[in-house]
PDB file of N, CA and C in Angstrom:
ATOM      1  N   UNK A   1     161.721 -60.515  22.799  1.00  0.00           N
ATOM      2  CA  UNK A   1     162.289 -61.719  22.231  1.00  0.00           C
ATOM      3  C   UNK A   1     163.755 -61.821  22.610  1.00  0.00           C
ATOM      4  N   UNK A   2     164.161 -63.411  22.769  1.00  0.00           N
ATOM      5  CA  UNK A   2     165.844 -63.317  22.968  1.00  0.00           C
ATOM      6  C   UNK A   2     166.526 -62.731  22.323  1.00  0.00           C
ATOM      7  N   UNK A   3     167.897 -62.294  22.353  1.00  0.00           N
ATOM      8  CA  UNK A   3     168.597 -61.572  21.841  1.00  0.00           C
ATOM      9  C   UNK A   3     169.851 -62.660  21.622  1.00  0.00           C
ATOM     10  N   UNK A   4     170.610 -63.392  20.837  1.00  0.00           N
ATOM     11  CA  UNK A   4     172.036 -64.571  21.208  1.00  0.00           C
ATOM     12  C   UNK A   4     172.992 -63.491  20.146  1.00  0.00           C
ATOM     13  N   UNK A   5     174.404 -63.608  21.041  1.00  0.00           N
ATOM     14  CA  UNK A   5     174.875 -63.339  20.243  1.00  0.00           C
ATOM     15  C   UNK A   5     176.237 -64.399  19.514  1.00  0.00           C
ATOM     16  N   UNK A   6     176.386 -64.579  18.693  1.00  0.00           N
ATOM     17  CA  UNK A   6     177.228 -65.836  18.223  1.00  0.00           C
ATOM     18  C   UNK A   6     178.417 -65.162  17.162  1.00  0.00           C
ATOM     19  N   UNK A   7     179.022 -66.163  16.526  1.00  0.00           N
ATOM     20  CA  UNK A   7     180.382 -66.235  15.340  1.00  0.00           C
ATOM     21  C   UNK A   7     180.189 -66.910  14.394  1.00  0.00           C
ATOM     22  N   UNK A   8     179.990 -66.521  13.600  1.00  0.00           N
ATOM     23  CA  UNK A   8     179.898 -68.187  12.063  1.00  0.00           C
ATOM     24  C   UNK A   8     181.767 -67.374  12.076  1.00  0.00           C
ATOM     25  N   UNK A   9     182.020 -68.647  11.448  1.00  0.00           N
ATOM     26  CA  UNK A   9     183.810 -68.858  10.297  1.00  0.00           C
ATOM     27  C   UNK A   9     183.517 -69.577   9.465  1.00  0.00           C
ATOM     28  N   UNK A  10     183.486 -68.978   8.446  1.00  0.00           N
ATOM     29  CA  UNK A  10     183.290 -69.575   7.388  1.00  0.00           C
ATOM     30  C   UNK A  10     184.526 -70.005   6.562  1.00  0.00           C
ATOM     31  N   UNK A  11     184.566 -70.764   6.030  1.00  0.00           N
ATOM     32  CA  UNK A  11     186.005 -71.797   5.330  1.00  0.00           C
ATOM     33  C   UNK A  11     185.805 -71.232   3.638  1.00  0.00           C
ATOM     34  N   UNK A  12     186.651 -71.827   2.512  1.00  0.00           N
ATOM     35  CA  UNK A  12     186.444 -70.988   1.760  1.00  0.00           C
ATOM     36  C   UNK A  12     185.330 -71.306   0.849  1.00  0.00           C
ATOM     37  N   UNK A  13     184.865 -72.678   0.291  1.00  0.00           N
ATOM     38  CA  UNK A  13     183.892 -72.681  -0.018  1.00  0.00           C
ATOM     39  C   UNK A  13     182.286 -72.868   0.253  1.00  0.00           C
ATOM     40  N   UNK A  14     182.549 -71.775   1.691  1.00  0.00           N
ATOM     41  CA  UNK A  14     181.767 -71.130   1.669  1.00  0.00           C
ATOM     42  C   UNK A  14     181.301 -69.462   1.890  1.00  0.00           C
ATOM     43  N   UNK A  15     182.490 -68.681   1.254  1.00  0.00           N
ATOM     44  CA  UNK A  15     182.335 -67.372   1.133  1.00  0.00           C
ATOM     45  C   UNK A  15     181.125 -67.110   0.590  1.00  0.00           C
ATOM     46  N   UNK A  16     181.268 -67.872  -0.564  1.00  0.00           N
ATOM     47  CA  UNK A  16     180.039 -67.135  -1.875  1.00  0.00           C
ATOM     48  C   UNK A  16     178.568 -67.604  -1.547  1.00  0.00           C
ATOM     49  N   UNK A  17     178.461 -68.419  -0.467  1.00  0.00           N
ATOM     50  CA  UNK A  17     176.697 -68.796  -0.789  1.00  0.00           C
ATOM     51  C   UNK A  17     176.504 -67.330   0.837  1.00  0.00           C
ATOM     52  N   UNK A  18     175.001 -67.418   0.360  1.00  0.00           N
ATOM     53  CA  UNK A  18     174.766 -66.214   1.350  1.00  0.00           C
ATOM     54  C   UNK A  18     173.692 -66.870   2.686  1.00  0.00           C
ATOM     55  N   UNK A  19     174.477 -67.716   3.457  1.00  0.00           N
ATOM     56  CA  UNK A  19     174.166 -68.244   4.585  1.00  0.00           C
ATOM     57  C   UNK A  19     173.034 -67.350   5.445  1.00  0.00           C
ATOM     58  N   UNK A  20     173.760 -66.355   6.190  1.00  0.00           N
ATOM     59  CA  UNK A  20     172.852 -65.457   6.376  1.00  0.00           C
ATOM     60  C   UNK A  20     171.587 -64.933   6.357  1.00  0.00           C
ATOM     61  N   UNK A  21     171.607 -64.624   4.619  1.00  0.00           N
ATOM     62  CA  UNK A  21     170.060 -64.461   4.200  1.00  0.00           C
ATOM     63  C   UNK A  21     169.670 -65.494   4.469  1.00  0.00           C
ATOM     64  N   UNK A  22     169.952 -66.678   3.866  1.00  0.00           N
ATOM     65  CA  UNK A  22     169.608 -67.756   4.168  1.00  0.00           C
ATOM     66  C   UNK A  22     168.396 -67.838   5.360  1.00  0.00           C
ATOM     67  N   UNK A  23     169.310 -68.084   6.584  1.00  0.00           N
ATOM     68  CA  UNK A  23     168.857 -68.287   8.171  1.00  0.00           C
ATOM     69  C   UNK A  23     167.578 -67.273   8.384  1.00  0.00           C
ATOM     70  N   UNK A  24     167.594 -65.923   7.708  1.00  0.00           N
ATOM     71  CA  UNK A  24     166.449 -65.218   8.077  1.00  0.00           C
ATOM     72  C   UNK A  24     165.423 -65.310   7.354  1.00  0.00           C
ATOM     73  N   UNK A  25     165.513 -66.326   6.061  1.00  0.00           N
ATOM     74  CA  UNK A  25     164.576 -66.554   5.229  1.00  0.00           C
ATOM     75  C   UNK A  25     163.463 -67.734   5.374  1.00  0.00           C
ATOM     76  N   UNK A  26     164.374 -69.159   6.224  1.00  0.00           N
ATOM     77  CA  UNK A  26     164.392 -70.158   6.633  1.00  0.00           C
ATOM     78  C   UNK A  26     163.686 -70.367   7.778  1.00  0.00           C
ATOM     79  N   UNK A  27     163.745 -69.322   8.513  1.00  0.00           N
ATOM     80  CA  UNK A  27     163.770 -69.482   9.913  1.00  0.00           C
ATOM     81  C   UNK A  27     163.250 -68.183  10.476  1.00  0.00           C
ATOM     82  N   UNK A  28     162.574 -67.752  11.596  1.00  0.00           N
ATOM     83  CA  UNK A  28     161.800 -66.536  12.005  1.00  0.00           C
ATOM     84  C   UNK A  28     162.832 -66.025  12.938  1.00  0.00           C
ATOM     85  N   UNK A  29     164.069 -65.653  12.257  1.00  0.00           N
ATOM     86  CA  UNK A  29     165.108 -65.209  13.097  1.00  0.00           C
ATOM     87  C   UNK A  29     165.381 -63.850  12.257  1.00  0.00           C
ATOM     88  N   UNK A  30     166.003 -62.706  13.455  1.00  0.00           N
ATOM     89  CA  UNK A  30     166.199 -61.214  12.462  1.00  0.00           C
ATOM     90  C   UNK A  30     167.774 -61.588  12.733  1.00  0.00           C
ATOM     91  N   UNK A  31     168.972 -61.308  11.692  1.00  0.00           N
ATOM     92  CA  UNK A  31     170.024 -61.361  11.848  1.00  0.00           C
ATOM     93  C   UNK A  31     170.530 -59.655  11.802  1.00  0.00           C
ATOM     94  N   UNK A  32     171.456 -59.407  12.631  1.00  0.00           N
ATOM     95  CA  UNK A  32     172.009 -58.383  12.636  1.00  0.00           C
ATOM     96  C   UNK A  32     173.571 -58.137  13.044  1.00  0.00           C
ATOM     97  N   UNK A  33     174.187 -57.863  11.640  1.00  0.00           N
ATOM     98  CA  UNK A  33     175.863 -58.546  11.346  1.00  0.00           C
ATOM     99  C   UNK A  33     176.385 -57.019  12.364  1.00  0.00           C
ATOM    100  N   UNK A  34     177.422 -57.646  13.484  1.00  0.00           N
ATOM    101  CA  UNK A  34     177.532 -56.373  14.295  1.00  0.00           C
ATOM    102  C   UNK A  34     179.237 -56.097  13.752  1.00  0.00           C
ATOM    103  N   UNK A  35     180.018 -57.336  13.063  1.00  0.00           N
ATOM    104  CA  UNK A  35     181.385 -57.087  13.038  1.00  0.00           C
ATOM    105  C   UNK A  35     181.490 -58.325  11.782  1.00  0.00           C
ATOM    106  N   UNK A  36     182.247 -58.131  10.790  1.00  0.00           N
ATOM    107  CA  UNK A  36     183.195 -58.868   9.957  1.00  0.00           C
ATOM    108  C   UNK A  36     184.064 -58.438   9.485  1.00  0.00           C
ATOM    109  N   UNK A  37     184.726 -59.901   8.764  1.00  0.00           N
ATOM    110  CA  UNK A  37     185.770 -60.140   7.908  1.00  0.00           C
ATOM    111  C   UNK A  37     185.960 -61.381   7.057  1.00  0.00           C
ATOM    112  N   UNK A  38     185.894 -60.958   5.571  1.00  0.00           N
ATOM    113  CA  UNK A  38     185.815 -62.016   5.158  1.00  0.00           C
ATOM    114  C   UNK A  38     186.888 -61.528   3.648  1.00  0.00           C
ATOM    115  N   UNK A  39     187.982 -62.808   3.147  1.00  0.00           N
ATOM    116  CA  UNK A  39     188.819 -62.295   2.355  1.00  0.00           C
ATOM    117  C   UNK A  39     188.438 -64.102   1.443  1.00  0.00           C
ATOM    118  N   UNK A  40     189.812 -63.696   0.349  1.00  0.00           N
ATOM    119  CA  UNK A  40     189.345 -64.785  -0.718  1.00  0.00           C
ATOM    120  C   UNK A  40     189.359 -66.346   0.078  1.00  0.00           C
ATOM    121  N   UNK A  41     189.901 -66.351   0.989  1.00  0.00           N
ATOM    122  CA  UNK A  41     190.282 -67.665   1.722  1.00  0.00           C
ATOM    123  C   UNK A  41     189.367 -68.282   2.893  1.00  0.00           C
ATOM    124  N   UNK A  42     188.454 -67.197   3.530  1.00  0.00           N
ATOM    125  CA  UNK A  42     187.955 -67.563   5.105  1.00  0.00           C
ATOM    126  C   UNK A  42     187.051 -66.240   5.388  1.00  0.00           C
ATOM    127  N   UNK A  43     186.533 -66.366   6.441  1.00  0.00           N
ATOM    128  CA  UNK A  43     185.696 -65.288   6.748  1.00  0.00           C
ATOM    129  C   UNK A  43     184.998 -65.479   8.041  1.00  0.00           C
ATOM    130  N   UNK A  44     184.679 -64.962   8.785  1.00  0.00           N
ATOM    131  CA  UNK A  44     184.173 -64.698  10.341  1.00  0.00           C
ATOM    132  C   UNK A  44     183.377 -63.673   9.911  1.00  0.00           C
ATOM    133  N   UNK A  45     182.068 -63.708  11.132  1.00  0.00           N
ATOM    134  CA  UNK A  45     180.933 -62.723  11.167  1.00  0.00           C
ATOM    135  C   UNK A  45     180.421 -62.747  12.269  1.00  0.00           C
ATOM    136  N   UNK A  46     180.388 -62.325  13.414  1.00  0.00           N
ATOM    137  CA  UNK A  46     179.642 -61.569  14.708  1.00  0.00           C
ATOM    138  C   UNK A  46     178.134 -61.051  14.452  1.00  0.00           C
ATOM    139  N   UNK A  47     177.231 -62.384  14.790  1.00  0.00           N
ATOM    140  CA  UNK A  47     176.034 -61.581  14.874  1.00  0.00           C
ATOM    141  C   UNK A  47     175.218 -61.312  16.115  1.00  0.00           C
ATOM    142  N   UNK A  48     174.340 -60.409  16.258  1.00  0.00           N
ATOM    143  CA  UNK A  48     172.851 -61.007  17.055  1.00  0.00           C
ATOM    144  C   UNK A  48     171.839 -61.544  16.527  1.00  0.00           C
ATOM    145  N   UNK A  49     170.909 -62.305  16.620  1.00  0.00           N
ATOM    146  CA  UNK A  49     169.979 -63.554  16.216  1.00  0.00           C
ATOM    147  C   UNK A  49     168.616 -62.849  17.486  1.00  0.00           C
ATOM    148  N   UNK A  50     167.490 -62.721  16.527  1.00  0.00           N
ATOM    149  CA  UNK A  50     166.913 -62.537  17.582  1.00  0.00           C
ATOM    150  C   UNK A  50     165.809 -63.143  17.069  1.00  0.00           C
ATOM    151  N   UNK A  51     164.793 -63.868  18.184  1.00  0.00           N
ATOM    152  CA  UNK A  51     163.500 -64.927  17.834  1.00  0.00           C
ATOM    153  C   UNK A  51     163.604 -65.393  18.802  1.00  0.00           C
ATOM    154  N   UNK A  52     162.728 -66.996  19.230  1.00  0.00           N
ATOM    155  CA  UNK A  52     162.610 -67.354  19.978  1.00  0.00           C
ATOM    156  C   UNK A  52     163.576 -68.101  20.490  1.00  0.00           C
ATOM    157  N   UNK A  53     163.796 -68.660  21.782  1.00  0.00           N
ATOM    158  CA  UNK A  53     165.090 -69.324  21.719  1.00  0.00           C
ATOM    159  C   UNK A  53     164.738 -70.821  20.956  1.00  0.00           C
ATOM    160  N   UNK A  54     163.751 -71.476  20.705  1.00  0.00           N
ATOM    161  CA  UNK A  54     163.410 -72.674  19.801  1.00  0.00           C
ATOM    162  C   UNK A  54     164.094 -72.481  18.306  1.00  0.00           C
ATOM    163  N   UNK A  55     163.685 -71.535  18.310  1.00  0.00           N
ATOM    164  CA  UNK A  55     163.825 -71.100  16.593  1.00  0.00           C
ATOM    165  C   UNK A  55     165.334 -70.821  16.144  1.00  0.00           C
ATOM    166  N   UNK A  56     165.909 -70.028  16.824  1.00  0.00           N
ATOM    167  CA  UNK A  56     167.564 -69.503  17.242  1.00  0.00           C
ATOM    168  C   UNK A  56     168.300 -71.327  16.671  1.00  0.00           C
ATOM    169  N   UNK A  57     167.775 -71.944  18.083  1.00  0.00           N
ATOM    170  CA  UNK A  57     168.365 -73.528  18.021  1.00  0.00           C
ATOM    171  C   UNK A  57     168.032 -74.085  16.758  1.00  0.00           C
ATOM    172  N   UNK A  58     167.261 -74.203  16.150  1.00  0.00           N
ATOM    173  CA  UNK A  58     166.974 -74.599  15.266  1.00  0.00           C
ATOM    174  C   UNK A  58     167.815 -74.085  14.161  1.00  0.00           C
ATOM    175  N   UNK A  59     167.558 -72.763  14.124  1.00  0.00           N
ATOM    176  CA  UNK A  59     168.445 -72.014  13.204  1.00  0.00           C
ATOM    177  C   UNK A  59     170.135 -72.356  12.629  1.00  0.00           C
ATOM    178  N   UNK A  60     169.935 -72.338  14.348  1.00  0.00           N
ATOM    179  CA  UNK A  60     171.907 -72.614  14.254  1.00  0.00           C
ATOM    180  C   UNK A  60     172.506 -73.664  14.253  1.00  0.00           C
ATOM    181  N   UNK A  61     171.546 -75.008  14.420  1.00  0.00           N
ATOM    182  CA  UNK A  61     172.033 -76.451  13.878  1.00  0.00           C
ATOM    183  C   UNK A  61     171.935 -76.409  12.306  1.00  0.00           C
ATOM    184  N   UNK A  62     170.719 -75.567  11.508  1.00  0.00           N
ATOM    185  CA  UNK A  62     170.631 -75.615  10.224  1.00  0.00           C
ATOM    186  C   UNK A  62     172.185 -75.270  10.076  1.00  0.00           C
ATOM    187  N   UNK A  63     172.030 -74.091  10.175  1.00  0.00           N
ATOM    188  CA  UNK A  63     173.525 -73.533   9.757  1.00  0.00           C
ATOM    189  C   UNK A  63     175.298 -74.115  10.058  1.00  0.00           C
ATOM    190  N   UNK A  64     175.164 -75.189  11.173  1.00  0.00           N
ATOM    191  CA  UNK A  64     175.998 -75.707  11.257  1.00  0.00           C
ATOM    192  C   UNK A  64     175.644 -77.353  10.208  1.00  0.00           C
ATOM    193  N   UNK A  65     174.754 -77.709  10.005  1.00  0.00           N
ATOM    194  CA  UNK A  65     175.101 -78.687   8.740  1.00  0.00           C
ATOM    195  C   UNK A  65     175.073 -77.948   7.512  1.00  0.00           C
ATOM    196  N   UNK A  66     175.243 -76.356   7.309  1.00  0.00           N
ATOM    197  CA  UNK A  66     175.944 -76.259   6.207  1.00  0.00           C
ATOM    198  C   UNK A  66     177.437 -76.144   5.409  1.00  0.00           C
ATOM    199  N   UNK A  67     177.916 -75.977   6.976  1.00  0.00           N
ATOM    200  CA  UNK A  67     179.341 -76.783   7.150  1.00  0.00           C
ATOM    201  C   UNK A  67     180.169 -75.224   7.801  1.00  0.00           C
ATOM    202  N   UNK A  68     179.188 -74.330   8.214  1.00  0.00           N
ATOM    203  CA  UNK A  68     179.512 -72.761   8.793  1.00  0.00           C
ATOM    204  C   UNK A  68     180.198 -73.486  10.450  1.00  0.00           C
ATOM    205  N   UNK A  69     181.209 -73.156  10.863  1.00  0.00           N
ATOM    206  CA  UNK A  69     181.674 -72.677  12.388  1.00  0.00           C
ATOM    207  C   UNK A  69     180.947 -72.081  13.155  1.00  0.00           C
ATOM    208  N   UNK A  70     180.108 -72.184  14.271  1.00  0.00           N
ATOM    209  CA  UNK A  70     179.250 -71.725  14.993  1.00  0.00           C
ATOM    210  C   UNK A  70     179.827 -71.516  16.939  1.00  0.00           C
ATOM    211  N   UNK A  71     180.012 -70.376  16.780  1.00  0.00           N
ATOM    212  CA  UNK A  71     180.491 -70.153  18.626  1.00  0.00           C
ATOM    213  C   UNK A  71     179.595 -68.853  18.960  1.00  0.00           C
ATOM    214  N   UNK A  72     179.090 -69.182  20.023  1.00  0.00           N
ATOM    215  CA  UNK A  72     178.541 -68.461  20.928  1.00  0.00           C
ATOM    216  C   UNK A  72     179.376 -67.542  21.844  1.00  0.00           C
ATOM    217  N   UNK A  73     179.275 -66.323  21.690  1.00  0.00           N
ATOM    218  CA  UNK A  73     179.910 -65.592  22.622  1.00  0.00           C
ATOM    219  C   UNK A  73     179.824 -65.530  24.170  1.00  0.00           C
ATOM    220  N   UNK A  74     180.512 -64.994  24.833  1.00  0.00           N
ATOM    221  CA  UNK A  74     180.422 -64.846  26.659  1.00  0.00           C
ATOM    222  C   UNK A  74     179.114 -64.311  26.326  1.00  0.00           C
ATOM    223  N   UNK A  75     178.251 -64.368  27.725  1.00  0.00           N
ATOM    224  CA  UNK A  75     176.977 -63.773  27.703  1.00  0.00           C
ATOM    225  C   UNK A  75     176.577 -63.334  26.642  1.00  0.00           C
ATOM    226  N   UNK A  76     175.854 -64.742  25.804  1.00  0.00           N
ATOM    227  CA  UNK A  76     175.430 -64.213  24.597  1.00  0.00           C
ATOM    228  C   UNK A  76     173.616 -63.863  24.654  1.00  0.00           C
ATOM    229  N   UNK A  77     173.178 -64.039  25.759  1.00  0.00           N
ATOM    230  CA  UNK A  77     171.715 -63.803  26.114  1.00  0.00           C
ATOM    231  C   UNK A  77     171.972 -62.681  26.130  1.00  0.00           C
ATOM    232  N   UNK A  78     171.395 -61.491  25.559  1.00  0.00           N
ATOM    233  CA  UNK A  78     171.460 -60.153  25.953  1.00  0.00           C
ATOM    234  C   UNK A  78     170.435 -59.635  26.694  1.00  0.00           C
ATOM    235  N   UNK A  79     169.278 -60.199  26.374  1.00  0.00           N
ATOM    236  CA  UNK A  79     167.759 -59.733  26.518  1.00  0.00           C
ATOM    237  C   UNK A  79     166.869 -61.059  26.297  1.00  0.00           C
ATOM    238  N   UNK A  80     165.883 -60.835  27.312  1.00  0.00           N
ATOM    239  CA  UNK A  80     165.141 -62.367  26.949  1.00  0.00           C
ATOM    240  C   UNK A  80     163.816 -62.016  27.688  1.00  0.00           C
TER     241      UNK A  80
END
């Protein structure tokens, strides 16, 4: 299965909802948080997303109308 690797930034109200779980609950995607930071104000998270690439897309428009920052890293295909 693809492997993407991406960035949510999250703004502040949305520290507290748990996006994340969210996306893997929602959606047939495995999330796997490789780097964060998140304080009372903002927060960034580095993941890999792995599923199909349909599902990924899908995933990550959900998550961008929840009002999450979404960037894709350099060669974010790792494996496909």
């Amino acid at each position: 299965m693809p492997l993407r690797r991406v960035t949510f930034n999250f703004k502040q109200e949305m520290i507290q909802r748990p996006v994340i779980y969210e996306l893997g609950k929602m959606f047939e995607i495995v999330t796997n948080i490789r780097r964060a930071e998140v304080d009372h104000d903002d927060g960034w998270v580095v993941l890999e997303l792995e599923g199909s690439i349909d599902e990924i897309e899908r995933g990550l428009e959900w998550v961008t109308k929840q009002g999450v920052e979404v960037s894709s890293l350099e060669g974010d295909i790792l494996a496909g």
